[in-house]
C-alpha atoms as a PDB file:
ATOM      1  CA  UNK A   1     202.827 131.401  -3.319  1.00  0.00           C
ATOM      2  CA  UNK A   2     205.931 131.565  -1.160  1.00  0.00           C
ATOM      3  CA  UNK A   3     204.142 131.240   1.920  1.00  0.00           C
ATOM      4  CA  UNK A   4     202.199 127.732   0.547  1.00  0.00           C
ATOM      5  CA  UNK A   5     206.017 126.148  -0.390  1.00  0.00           C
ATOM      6  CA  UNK A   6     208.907 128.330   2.030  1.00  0.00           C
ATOM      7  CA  UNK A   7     206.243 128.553   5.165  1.00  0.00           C
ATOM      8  CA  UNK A   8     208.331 125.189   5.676  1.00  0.00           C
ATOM      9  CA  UNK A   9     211.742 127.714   5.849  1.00  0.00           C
ATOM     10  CA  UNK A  10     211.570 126.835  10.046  1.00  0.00           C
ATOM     11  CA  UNK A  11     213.998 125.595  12.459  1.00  0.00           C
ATOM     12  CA  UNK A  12     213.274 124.278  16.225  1.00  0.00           C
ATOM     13  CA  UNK A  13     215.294 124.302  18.977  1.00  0.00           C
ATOM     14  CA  UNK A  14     215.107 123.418  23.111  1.00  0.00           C
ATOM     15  CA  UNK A  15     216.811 124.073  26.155  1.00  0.00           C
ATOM     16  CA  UNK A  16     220.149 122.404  26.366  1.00  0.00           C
ATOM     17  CA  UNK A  17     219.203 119.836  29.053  1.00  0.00           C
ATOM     18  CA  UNK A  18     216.740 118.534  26.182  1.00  0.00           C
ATOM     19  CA  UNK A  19     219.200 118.469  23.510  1.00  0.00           C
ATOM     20  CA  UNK A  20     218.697 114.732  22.096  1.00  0.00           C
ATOM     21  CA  UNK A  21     215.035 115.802  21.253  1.00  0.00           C
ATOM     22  CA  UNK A  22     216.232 118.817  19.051  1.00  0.00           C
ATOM     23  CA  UNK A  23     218.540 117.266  17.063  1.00  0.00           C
ATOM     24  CA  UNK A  24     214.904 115.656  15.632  1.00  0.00           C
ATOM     25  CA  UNK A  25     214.370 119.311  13.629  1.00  0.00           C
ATOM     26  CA  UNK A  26     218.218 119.209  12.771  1.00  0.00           C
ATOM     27  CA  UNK A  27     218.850 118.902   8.755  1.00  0.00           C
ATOM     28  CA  UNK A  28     217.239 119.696   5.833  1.00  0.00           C
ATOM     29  CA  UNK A  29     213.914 118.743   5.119  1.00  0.00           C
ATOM     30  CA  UNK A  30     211.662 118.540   1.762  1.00  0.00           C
ATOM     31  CA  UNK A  31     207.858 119.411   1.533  1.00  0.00           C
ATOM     32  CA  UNK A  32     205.938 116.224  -0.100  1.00  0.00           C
ATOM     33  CA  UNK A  33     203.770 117.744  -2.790  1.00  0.00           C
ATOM     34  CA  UNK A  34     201.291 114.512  -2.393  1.00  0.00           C
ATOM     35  CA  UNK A  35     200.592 115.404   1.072  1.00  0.00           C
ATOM     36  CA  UNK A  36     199.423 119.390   0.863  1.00  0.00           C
ATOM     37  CA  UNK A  37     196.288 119.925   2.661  1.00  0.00           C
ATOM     38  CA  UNK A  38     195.496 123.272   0.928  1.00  0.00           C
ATOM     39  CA  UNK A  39     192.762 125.851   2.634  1.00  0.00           C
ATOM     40  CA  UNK A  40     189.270 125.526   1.692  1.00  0.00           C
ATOM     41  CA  UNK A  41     188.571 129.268   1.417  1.00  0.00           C
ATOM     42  CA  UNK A  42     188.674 129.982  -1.707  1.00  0.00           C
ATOM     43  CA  UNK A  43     190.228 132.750  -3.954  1.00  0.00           C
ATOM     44  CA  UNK A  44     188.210 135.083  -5.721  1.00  0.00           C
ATOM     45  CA  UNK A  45     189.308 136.764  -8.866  1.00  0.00           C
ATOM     46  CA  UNK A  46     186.537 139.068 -11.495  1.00  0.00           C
ATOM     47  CA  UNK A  47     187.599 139.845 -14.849  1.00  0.00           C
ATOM     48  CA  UNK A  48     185.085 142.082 -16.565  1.00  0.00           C
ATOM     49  CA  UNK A  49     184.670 145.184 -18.687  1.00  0.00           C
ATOM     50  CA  UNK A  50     188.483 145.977 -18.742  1.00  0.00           C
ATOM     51  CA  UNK A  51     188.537 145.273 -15.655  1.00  0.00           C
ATOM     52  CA  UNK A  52     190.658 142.582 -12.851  1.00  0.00           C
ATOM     53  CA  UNK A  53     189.799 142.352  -9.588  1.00  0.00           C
ATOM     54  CA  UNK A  54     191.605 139.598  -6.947  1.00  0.00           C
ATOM     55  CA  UNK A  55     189.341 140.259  -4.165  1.00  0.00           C
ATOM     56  CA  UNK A  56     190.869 138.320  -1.788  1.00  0.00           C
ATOM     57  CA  UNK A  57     194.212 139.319  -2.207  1.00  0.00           C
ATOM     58  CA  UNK A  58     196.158 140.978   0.500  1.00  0.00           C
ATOM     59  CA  UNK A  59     195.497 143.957  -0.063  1.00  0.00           C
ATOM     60  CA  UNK A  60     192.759 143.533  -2.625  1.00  0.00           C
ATOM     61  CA  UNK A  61     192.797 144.894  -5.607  1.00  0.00           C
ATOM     62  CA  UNK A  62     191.542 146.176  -8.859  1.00  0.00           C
ATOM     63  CA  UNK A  63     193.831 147.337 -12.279  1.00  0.00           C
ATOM     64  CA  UNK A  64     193.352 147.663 -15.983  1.00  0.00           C
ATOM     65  CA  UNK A  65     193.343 144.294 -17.886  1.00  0.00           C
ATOM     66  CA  UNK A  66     195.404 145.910 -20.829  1.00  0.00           C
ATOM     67  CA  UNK A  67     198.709 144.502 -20.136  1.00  0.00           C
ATOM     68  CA  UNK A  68     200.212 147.309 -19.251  1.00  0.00           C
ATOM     69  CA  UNK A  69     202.073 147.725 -15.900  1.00  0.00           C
ATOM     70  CA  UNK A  70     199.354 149.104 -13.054  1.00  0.00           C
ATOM     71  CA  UNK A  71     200.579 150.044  -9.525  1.00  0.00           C
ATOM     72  CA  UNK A  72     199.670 148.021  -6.492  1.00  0.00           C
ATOM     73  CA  UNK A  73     200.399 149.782  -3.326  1.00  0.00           C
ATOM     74  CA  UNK A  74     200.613 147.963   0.556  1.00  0.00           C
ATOM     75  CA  UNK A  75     202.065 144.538  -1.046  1.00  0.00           C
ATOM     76  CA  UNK A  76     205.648 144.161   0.188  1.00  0.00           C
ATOM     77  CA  UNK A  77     206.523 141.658  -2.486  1.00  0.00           C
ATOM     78  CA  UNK A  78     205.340 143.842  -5.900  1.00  0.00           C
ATOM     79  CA  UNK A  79     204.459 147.261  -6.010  1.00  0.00           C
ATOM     80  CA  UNK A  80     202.714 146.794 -10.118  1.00  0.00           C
ATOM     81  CA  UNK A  81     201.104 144.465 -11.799  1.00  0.00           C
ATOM     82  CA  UNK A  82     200.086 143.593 -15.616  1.00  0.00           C
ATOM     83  CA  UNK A  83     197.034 141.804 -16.368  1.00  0.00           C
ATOM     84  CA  UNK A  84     197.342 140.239 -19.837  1.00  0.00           C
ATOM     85  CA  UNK A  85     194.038 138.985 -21.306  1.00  0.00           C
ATOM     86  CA  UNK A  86     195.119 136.301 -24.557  1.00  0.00           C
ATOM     87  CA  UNK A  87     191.974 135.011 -24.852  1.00  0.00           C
ATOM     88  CA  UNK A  88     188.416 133.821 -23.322  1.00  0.00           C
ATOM     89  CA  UNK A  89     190.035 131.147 -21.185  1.00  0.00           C
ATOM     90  CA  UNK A  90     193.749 132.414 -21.119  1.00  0.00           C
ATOM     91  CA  UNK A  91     194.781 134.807 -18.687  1.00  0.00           C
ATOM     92  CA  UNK A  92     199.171 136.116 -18.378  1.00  0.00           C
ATOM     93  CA  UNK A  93     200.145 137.731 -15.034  1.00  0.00           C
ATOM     94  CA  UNK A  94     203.394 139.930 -14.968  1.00  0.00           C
ATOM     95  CA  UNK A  95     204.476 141.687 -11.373  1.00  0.00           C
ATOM     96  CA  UNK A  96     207.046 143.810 -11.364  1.00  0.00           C
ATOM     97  CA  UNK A  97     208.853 145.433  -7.852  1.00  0.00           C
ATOM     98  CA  UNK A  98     211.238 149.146  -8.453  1.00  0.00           C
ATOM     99  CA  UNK A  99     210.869 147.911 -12.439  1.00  0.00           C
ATOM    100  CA  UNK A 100     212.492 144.783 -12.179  1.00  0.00           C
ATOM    101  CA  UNK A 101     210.068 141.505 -13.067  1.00  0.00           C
ATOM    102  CA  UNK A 102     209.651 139.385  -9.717  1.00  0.00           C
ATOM    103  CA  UNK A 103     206.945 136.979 -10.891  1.00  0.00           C
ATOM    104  CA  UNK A 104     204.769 135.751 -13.977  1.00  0.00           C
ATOM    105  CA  UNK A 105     201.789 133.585 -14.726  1.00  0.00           C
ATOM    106  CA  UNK A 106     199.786 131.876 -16.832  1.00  0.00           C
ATOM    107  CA  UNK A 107     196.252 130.920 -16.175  1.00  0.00           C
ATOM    108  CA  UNK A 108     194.619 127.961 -18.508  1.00  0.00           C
ATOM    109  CA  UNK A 109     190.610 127.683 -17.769  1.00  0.00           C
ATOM    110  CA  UNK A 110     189.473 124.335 -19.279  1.00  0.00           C
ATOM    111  CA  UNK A 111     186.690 124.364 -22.048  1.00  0.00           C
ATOM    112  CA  UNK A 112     184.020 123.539 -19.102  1.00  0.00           C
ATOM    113  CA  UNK A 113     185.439 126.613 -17.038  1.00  0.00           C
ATOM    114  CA  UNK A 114     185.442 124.130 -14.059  1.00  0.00           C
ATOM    115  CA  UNK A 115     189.245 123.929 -13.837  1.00  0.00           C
ATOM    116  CA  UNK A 116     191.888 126.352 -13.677  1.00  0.00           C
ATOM    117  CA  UNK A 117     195.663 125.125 -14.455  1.00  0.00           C
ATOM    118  CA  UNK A 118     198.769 127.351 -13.815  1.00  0.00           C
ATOM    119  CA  UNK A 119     202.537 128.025 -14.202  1.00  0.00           C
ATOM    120  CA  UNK A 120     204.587 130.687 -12.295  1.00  0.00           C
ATOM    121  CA  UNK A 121     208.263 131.573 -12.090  1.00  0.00           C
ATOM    122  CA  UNK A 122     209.230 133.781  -9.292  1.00  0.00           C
ATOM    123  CA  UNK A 123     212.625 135.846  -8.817  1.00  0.00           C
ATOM    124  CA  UNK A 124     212.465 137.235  -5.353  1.00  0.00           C
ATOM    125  CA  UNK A 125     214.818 135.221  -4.682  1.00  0.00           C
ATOM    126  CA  UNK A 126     217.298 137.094  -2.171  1.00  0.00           C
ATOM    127  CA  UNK A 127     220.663 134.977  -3.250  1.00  0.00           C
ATOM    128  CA  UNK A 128     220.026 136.139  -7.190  1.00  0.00           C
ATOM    129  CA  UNK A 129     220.149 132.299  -7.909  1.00  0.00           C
ATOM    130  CA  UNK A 130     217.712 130.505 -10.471  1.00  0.00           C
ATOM    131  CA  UNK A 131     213.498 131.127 -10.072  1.00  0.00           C
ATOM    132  CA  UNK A 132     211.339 129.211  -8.503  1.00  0.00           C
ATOM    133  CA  UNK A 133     209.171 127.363 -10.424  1.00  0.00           C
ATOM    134  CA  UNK A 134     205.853 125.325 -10.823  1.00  0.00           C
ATOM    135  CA  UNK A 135     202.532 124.502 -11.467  1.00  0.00           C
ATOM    136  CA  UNK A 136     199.334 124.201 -10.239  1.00  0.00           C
ATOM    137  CA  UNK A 137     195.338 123.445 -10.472  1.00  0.00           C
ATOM    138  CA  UNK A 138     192.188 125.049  -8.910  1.00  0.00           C
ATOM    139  CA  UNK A 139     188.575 124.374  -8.888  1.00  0.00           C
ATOM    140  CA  UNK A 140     185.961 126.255  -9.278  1.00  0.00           C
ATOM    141  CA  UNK A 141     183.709 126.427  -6.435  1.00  0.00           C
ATOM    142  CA  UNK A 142     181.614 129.641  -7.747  1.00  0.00           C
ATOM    143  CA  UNK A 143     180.913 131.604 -10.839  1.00  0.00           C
ATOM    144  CA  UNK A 144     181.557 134.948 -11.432  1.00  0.00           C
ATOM    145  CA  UNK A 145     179.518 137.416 -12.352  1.00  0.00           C
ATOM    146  CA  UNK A 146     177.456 137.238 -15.662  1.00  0.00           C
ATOM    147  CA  UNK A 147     179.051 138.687 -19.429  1.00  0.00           C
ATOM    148  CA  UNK A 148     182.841 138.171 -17.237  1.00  0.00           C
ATOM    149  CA  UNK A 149     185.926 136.292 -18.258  1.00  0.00           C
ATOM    150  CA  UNK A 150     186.197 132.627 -17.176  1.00  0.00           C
ATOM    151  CA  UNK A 151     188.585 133.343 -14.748  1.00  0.00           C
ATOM    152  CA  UNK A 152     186.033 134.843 -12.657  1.00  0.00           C
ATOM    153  CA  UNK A 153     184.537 133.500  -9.799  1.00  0.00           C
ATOM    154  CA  UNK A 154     185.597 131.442  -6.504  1.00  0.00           C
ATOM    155  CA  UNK A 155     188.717 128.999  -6.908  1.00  0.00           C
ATOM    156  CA  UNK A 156     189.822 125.918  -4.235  1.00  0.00           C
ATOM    157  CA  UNK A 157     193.380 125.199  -4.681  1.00  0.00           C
ATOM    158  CA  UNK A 158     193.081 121.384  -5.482  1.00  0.00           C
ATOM    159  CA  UNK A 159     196.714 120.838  -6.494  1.00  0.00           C
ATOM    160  CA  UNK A 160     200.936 122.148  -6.696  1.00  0.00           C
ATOM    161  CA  UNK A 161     203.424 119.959  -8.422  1.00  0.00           C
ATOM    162  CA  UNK A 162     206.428 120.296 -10.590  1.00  0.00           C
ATOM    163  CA  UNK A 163     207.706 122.436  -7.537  1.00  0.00           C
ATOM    164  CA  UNK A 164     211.664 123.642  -8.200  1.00  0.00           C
ATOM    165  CA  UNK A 165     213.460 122.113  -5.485  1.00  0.00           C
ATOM    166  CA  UNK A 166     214.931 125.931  -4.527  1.00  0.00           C
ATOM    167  CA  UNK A 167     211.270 126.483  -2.850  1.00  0.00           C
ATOM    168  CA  UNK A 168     210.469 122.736  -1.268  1.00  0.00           C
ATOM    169  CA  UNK A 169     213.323 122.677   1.126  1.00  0.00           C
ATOM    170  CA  UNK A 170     214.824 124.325   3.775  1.00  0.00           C
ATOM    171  CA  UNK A 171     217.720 123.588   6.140  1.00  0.00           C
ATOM    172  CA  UNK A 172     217.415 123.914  10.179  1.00  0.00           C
ATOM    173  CA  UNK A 173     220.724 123.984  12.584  1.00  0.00           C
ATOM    174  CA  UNK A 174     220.020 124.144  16.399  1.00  0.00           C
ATOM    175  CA  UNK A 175     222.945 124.678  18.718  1.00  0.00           C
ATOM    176  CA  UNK A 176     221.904 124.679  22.661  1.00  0.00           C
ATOM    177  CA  UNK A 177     219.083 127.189  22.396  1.00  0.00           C
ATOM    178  CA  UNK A 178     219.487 128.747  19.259  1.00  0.00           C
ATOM    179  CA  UNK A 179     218.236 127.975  15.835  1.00  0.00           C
ATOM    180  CA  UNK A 180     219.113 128.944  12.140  1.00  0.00           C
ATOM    181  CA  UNK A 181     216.904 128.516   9.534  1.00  0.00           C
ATOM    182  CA  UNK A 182     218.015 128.942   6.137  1.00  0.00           C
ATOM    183  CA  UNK A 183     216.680 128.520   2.583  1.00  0.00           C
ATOM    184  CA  UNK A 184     217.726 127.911  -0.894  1.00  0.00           C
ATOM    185  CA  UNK A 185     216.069 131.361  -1.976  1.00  0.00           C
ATOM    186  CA  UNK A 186     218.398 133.389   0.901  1.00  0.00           C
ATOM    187  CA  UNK A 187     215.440 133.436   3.240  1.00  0.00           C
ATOM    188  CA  UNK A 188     216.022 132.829   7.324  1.00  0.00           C
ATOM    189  CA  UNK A 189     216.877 133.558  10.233  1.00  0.00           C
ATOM    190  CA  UNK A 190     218.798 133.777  13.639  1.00  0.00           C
ATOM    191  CA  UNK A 191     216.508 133.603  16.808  1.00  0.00           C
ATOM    192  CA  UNK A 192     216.750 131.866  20.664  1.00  0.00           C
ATOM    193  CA  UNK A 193     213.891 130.173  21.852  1.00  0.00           C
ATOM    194  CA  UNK A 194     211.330 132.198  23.876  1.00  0.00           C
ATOM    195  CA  UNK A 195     213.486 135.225  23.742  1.00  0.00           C
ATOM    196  CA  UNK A 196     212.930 138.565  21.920  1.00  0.00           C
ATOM    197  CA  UNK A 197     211.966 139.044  18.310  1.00  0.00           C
ATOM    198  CA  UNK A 198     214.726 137.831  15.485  1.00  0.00           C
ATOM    199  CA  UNK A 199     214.863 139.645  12.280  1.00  0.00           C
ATOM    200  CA  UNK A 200     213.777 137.933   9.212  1.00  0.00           C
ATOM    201  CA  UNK A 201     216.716 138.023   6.223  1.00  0.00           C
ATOM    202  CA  UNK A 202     215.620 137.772   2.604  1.00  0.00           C
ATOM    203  CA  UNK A 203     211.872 138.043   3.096  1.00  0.00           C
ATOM    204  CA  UNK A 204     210.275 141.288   1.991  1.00  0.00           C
ATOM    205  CA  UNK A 205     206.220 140.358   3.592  1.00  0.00           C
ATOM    206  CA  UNK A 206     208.223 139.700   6.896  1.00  0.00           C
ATOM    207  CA  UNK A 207     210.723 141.590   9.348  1.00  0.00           C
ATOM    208  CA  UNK A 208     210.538 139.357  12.483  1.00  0.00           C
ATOM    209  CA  UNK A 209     209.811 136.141  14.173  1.00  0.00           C
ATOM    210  CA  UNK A 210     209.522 134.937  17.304  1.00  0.00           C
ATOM    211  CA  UNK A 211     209.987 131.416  17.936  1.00  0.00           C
ATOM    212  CA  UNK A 212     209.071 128.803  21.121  1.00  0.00           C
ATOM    213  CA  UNK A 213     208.985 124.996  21.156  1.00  0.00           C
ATOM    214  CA  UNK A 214     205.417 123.381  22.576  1.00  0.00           C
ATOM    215  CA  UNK A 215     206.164 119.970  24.006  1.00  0.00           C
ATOM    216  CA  UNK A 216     209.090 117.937  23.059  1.00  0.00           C
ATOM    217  CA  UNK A 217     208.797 118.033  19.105  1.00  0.00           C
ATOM    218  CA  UNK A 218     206.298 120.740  18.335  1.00  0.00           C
ATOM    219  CA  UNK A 219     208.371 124.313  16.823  1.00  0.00           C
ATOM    220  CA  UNK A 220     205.644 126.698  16.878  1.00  0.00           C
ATOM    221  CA  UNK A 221     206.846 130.636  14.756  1.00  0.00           C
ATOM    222  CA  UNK A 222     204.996 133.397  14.600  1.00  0.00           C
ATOM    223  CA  UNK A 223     205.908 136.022  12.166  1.00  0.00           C
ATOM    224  CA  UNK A 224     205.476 139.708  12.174  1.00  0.00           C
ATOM    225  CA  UNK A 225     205.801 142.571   9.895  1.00  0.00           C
ATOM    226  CA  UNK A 226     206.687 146.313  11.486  1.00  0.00           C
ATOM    227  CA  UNK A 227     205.326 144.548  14.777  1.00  0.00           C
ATOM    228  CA  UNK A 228     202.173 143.137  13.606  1.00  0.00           C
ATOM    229  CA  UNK A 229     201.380 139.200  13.203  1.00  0.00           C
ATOM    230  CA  UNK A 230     201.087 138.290  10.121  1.00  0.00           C
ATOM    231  CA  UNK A 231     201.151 134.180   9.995  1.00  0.00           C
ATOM    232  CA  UNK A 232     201.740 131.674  12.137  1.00  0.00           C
ATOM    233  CA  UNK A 233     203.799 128.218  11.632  1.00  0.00           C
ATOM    234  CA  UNK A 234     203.971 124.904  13.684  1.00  0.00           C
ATOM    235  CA  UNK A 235     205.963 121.547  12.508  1.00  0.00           C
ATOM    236  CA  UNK A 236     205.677 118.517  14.762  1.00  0.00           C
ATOM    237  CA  UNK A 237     208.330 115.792  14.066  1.00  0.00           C
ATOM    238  CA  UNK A 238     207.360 112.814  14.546  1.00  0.00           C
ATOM    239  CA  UNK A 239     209.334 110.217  16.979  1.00  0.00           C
ATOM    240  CA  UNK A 240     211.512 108.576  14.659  1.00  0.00           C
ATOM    241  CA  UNK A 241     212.849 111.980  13.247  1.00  0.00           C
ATOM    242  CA  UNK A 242     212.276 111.286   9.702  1.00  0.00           C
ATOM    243  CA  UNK A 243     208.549 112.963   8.980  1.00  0.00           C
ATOM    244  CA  UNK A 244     207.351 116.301  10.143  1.00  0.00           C
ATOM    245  CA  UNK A 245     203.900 117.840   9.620  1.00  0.00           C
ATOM    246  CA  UNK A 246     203.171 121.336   9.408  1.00  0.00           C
ATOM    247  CA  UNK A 247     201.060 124.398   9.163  1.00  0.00           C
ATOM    248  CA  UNK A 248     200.875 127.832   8.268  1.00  0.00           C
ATOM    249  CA  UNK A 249     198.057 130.131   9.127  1.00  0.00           C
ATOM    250  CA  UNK A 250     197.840 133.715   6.926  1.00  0.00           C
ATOM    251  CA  UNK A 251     196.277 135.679   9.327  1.00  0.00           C
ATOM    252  CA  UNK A 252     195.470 138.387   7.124  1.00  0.00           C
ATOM    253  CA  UNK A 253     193.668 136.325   4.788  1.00  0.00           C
ATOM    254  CA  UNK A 254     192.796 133.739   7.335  1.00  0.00           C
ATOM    255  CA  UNK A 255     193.725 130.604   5.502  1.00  0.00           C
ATOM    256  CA  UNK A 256     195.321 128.013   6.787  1.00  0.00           C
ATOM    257  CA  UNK A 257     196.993 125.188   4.429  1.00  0.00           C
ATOM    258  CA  UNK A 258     199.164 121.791   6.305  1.00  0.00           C
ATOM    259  CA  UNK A 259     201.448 119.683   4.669  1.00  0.00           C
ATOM    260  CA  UNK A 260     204.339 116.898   5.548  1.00  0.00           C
ATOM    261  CA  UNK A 261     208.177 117.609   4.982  1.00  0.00           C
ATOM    262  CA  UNK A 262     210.199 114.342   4.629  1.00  0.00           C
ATOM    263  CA  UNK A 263     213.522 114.723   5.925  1.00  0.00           C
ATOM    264  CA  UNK A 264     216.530 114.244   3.583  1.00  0.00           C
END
């Protein structure tokens, strides 16, 4: 979820003989909820027999659906997982990371099991401040397999709202040709423009970052974990300095959702 809402955690910088067009990424902007473009590959998700499965999770995987905390390995962000079923159409996610609770869920499926609604709190939060909250919708786009829970089967995300400001906005400072990029959640960074790789602070799925600028108002980042790409964000401001769109591409899952940040 971080990566829909903080993807926007980016600063931009240019050379210092360009420095009227940088002060454009300068401030703190705020992603506009009524603008999300979200990725039309869908999630997939099978509750049967006992059984959960999120297929296309990153890694996949498949646990117990008895509530009880079951261990996810290769996710940076949770290392267990409990799958509470509380009914036919009522589904309660609990993730845990070393013990301590770092997200939870609840998954609605309406009566005609075309609609999902959802609410999450999340505490990875590297300042220890307040969770980030929201909620959500997604459609169905195919069912799951036959005698399964309504939550199975494909599901387009078709809407986010009720977003805590702590993950819709994100402050960028560029001074000659570097950039900082801090969040509300603790999450940024330090890095020049076209130099090495900049480590990533507060942000367990990343460890580095590389940043350029293409053209006068385009910040393209691309960020790695232990060397290897893992996503890849641009924001183009436009020429008035006071709307940016932007991107991020998950390469691992390849999905790609665009939005526009207003700036404050």
């Amino acid at each position: 979820m971080r990566k829909l809402l903080l993807a926007t955690s980016i600063a931009a910088l240019l050379m210092p003989v360009v420095a009227a067009a940088q002060s454009a990424f300068n401030g703190t902007w705020k992603t506009d909820l009524n603008q999300v473009n979200f990725s039309k590959k869908p999630d997939v998700y099978v509750l049967k027999d006992g059984m959960y499965s999120c297929k296309t999770c990153v890694p996949p995987f498949t646990v117990k659906a008895d509530g009880t905390d079951q261990p996810i390995p290769g996710n940076p962000y949770i290392d267990s997982v409990a799958i509470e079923v509380v009914n036919d159409h009522e589904v309660k996610e609990t993730d845990k990371k070393n013990g301590k609770v770092v997200s939870k869920s609840t998954v609605n499926i309406s009566p005609d099991g075309k609609t999902a609604t959802f609410e999450f709190s999340n505490w990875n939060d590297a300042t220890g401040g307040p969770p980030v909250t929201g909620k959500g919708e997604q459609i169905l786009v195919a069912k799951g397999p036959a005698g399964s829970h309504a939550i199975s089967g494909s599901w387009r995300m078709s809407k986010l709202e009720n977003v805590s400001n702590n993950a819709a906005t994100t402050t960028y400072k560029v001074e000659g040709d570097t950039i900082t990029d801090t969040s509300p959640t603790g999450q940024g960074y330090t890095a020049k423009l076209n130099g090495p790789e900049a480590p990533v602070k507060g942000d367990p799925g990343a460890t580095s970052v590389r940043v350029k600028m293409i053209g006068k108002n385009t910040l393209e980042e691309t960020y790695l974990r232990k060397g290897k790409v893992i996503g890849v964000f641009k924001m183009t401001v436009s020429e008035d300095g006071s709307v940016a769109h932007a991107s991020y591409t998950n390469t691992r899952a390849n999905k790609t959702d665009s939005w526009v940040m207003m700036k404050q």
